[in-house]
N, C-alpha and C. Protein backbone atom coordinates (compact mmCIF):
# COMPACT_ATOMS: atom_id res chain seq x y z
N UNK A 1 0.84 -1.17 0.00
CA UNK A 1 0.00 0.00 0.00
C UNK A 1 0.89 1.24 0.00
N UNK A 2 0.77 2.41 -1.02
CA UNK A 2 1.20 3.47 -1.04
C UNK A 2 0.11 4.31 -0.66
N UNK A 3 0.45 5.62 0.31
CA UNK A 3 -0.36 6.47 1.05
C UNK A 3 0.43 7.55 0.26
N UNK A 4 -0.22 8.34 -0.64
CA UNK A 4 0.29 9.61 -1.54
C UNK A 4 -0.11 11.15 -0.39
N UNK A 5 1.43 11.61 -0.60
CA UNK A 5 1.36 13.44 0.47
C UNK A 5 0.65 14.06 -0.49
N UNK A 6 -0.74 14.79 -0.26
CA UNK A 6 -1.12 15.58 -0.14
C UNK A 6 -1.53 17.40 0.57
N UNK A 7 -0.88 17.88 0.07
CA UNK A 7 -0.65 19.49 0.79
C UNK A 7 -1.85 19.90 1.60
N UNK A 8 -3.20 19.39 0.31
CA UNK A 8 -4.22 20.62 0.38
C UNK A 8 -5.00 19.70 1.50
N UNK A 9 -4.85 18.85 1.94
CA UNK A 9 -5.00 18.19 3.68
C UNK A 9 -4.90 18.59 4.38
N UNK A 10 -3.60 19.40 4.48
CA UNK A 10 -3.62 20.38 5.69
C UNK A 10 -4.65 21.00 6.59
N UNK A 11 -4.76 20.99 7.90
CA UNK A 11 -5.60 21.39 8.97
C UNK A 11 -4.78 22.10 9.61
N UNK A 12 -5.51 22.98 10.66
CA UNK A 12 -4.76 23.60 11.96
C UNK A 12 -5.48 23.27 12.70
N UNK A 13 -4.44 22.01 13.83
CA UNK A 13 -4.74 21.65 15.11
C UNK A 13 -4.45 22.36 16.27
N UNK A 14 -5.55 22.20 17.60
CA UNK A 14 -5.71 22.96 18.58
C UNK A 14 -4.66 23.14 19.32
N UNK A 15 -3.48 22.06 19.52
CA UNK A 15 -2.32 22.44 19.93
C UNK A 15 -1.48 23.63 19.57
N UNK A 16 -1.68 24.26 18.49
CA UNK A 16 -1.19 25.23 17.31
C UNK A 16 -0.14 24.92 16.81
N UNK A 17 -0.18 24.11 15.71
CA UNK A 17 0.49 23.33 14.55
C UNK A 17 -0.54 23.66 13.68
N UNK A 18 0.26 23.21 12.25
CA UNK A 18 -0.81 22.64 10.96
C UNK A 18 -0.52 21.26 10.39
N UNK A 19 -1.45 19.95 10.30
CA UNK A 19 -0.95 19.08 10.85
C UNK A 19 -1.19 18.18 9.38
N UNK A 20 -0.95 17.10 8.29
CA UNK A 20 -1.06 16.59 7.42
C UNK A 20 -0.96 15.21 7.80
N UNK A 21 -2.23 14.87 8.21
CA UNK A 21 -1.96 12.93 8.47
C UNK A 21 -1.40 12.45 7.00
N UNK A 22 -0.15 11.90 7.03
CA UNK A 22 0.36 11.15 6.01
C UNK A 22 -0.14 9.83 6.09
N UNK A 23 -0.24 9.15 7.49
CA UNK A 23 -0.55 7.85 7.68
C UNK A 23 -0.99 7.25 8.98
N UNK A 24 -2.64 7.39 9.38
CA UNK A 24 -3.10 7.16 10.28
C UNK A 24 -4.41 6.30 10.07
N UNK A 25 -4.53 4.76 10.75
CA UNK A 25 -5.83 4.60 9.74
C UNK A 25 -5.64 2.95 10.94
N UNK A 26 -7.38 2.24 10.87
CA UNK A 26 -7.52 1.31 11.61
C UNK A 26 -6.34 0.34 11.05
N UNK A 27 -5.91 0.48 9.56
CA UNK A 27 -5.39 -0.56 9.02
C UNK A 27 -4.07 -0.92 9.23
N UNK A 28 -3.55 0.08 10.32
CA UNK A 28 -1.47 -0.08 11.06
C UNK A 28 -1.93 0.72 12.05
N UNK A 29 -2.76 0.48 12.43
CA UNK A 29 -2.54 0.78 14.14
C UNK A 29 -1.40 1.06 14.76
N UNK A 30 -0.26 0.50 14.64
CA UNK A 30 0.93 0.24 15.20
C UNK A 30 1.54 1.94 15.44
N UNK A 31 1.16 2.24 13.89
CA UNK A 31 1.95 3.81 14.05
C UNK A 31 1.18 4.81 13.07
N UNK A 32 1.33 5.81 13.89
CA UNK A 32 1.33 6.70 12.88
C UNK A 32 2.40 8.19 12.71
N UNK A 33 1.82 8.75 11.13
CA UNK A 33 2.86 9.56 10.55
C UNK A 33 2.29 10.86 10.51
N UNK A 34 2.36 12.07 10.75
CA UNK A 34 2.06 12.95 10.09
C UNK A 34 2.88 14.15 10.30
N UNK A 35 2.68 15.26 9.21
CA UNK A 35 3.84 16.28 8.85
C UNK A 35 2.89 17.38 9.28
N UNK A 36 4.00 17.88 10.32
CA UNK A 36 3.90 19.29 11.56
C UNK A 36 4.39 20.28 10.60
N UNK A 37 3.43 21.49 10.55
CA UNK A 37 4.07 23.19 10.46
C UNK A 37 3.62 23.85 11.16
N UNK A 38 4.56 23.91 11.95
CA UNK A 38 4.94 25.75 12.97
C UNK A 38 5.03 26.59 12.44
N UNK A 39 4.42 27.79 12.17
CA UNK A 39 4.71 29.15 11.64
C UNK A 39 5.83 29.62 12.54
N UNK A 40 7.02 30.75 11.56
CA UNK A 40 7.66 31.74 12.62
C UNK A 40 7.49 31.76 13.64
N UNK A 41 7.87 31.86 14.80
CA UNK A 41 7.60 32.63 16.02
C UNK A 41 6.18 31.82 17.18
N UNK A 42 5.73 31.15 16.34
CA UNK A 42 4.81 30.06 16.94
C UNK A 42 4.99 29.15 17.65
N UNK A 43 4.60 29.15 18.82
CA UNK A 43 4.55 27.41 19.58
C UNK A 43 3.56 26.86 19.97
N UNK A 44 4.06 25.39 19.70
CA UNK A 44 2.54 24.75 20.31
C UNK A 44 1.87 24.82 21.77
N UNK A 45 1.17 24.54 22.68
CA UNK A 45 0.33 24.66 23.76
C UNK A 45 1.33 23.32 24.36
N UNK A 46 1.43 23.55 25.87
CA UNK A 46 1.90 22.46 26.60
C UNK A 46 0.53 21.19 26.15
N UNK A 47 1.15 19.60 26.34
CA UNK A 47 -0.09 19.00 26.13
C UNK A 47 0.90 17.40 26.60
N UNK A 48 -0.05 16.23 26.37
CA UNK A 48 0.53 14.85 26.34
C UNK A 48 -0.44 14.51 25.52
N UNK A 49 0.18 12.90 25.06
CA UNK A 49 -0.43 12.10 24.71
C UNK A 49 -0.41 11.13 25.70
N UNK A 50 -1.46 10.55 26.13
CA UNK A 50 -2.01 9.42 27.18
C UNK A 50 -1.54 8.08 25.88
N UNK A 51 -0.82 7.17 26.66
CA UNK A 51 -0.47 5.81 26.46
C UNK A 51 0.36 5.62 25.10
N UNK A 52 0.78 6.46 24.52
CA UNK A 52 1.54 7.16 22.69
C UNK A 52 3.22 7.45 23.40
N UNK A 53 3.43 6.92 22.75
CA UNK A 53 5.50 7.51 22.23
C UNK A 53 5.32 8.34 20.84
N UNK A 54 6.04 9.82 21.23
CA UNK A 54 5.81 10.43 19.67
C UNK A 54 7.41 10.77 19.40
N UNK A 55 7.64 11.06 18.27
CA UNK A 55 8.86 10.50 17.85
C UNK A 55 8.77 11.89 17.11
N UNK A 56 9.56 12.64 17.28
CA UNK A 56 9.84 13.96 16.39
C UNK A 56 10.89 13.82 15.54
N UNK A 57 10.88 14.31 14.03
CA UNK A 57 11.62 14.18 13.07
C UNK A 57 11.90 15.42 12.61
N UNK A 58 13.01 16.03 12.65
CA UNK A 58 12.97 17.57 12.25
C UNK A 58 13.23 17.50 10.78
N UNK A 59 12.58 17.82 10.07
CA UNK A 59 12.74 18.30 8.29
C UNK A 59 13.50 18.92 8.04
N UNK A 60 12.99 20.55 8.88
CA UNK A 60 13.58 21.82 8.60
C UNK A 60 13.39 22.40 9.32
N UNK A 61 14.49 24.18 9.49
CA UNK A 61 13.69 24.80 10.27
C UNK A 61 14.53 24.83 11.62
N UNK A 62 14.41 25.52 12.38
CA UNK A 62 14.99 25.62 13.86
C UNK A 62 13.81 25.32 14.88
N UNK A 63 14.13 24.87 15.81
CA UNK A 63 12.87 24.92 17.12
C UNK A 63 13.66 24.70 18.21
N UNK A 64 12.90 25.17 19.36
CA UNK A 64 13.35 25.19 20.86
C UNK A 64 11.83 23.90 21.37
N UNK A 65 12.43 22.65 21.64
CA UNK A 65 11.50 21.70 22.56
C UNK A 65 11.99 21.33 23.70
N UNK A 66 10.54 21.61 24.26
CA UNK A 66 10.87 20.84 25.62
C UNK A 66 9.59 20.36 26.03
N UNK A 67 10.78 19.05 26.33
CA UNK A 67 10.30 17.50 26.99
C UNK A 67 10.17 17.11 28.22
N UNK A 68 8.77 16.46 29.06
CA UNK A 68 8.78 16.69 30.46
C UNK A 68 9.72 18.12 31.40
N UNK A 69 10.79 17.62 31.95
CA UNK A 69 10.87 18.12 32.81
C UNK A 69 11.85 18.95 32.51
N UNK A 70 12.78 18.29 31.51
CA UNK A 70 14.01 18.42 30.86
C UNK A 70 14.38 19.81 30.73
N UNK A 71 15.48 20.37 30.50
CA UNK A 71 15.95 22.05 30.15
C UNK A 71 15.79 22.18 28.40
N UNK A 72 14.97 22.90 28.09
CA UNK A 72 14.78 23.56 26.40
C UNK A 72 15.99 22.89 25.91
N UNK A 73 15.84 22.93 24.80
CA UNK A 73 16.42 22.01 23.95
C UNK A 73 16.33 22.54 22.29
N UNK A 74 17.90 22.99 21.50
CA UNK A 74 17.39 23.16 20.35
C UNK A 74 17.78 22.50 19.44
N UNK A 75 16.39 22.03 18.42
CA UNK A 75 16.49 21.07 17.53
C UNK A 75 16.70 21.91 15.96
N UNK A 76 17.23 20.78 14.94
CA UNK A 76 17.18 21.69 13.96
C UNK A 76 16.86 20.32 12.81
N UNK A 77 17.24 20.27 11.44
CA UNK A 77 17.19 19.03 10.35
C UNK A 77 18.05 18.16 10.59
N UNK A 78 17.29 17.11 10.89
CA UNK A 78 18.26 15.97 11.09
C UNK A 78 17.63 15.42 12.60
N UNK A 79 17.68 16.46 13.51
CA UNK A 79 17.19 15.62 14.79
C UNK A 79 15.98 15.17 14.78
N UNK A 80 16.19 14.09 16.04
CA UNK A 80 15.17 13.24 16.29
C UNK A 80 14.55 13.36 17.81
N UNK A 81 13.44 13.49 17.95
CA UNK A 81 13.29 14.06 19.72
C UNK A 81 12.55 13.00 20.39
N UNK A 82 12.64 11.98 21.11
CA UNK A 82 11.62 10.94 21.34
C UNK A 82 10.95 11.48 22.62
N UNK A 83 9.47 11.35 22.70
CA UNK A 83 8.58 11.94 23.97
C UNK A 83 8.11 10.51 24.46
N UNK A 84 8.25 9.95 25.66
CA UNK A 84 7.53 9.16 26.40
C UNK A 84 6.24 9.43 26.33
N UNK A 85 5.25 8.29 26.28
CA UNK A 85 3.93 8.17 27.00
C UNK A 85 3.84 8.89 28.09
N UNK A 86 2.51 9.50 28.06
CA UNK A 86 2.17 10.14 28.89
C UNK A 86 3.00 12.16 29.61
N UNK A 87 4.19 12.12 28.49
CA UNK A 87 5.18 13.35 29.34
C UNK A 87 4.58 14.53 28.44
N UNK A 88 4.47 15.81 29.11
CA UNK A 88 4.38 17.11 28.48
C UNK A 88 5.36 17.39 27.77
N UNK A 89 4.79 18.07 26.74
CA UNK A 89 5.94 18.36 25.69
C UNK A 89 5.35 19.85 24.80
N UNK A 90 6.06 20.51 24.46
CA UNK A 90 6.23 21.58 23.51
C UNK A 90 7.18 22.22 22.74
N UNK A 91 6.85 22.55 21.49
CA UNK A 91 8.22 22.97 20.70
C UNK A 91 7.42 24.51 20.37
N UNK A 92 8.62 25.56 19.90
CA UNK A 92 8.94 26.76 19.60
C UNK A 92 9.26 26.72 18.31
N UNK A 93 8.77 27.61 17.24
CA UNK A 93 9.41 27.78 16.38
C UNK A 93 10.49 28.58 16.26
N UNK A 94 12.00 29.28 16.53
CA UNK A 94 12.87 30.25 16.30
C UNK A 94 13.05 30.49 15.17
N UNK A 95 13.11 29.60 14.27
CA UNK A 95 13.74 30.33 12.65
C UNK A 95 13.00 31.56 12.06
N UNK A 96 13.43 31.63 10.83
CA UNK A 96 12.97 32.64 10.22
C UNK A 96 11.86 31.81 9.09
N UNK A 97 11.97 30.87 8.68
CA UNK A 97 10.96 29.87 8.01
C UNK A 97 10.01 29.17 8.93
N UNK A 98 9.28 28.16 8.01
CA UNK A 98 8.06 26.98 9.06
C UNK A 98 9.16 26.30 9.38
N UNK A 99 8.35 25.93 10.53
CA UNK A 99 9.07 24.30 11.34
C UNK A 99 8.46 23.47 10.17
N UNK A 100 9.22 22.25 10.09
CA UNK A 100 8.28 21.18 9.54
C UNK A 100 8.86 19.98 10.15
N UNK A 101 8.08 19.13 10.71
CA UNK A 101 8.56 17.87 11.25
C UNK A 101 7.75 16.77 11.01
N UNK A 102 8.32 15.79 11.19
CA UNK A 102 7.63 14.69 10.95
C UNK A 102 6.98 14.06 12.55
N UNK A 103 5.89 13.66 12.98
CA UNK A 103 5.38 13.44 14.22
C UNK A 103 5.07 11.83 14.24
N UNK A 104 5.84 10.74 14.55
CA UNK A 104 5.32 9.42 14.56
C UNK A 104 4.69 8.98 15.69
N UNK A 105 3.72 8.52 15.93
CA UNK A 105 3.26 8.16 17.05
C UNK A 105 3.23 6.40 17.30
N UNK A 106 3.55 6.03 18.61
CA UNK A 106 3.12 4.65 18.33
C UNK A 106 2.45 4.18 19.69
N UNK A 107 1.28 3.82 19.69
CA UNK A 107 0.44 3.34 18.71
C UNK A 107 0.07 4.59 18.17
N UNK A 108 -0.56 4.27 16.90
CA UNK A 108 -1.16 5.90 15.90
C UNK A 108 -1.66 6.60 16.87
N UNK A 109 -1.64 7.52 16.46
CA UNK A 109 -2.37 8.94 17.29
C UNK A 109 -4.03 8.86 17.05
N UNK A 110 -4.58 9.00 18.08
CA UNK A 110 -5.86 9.02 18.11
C UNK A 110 -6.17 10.36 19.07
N UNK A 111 -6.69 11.64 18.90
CA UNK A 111 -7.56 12.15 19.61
C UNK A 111 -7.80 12.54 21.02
N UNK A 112 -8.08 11.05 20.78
CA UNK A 112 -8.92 10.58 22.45
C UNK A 112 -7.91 10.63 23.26
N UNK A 113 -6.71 10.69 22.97
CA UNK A 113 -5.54 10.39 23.76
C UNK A 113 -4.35 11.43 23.80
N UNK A 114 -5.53 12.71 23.36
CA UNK A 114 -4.01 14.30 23.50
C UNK A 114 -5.15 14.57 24.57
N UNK A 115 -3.96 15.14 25.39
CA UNK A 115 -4.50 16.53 26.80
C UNK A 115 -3.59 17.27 26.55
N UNK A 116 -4.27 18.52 26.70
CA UNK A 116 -3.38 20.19 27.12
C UNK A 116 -3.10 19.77 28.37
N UNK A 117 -2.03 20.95 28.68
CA UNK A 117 -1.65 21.08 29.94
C UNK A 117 -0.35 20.19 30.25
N UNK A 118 -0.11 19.74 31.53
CA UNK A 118 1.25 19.07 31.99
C UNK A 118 0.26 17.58 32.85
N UNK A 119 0.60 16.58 32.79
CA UNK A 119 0.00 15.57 33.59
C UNK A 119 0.62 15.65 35.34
């Protein structure tokens, strides 16, 4: 099965991202994929995912994340940021372009299973 990127998919999720499910579906549960844009100067809302490992893939772009408890942290193309189940997390955009990252979740991201806030 090939899952073709589509742009004009794009949404803006409540965390404040714009978010492109590349690959989320009953049929691989196991994981899912989708491609994050941060505008300039934008960050997302503190939040978790309940019972999810999300796996950050930086594309492009500069960002300041931080993970649980951890001291800010800056990521750029190439890094990889892994978030435990259940830990607060947020990234910053700094550059002068979008963030774009890749967001894997495992098991897929469902919904039911983001909270704002810090647990």
């Amino acid at each position: 099965m090939i899952k073709k990127h589509d742009s004009n998919d794009e949404y803006y999720f409540e965390e404040g991202c714009h978010i492109i499910e590349t690959s989320n579906s009953v049929d691989d549960e196991d994981v899912s994929i989708a491609r994050a844009r941060i505008e300039k100067g934008q960050r997302t809302k503190w939040h978790y995912l309940e019972n999810t490992t999300e796996r950050y893939v930086i594309l492009s772009g500069w960002g300041l994340v931080e993970v649980g408890t951890d001291r800010a942290c800056n990521v750029t193309t190439g890094d990889v940021v892994i978030i435990p189940e259940n830990t607060r997390q947020r990234i910053k955009n700094t550059g002068e372009d979008d963030l774009l990252f890749l967001a894997i979740c495992s098991p897929r991201f469902q919904k039911k299973n983001y909270r704002e806030g810090s647990i």
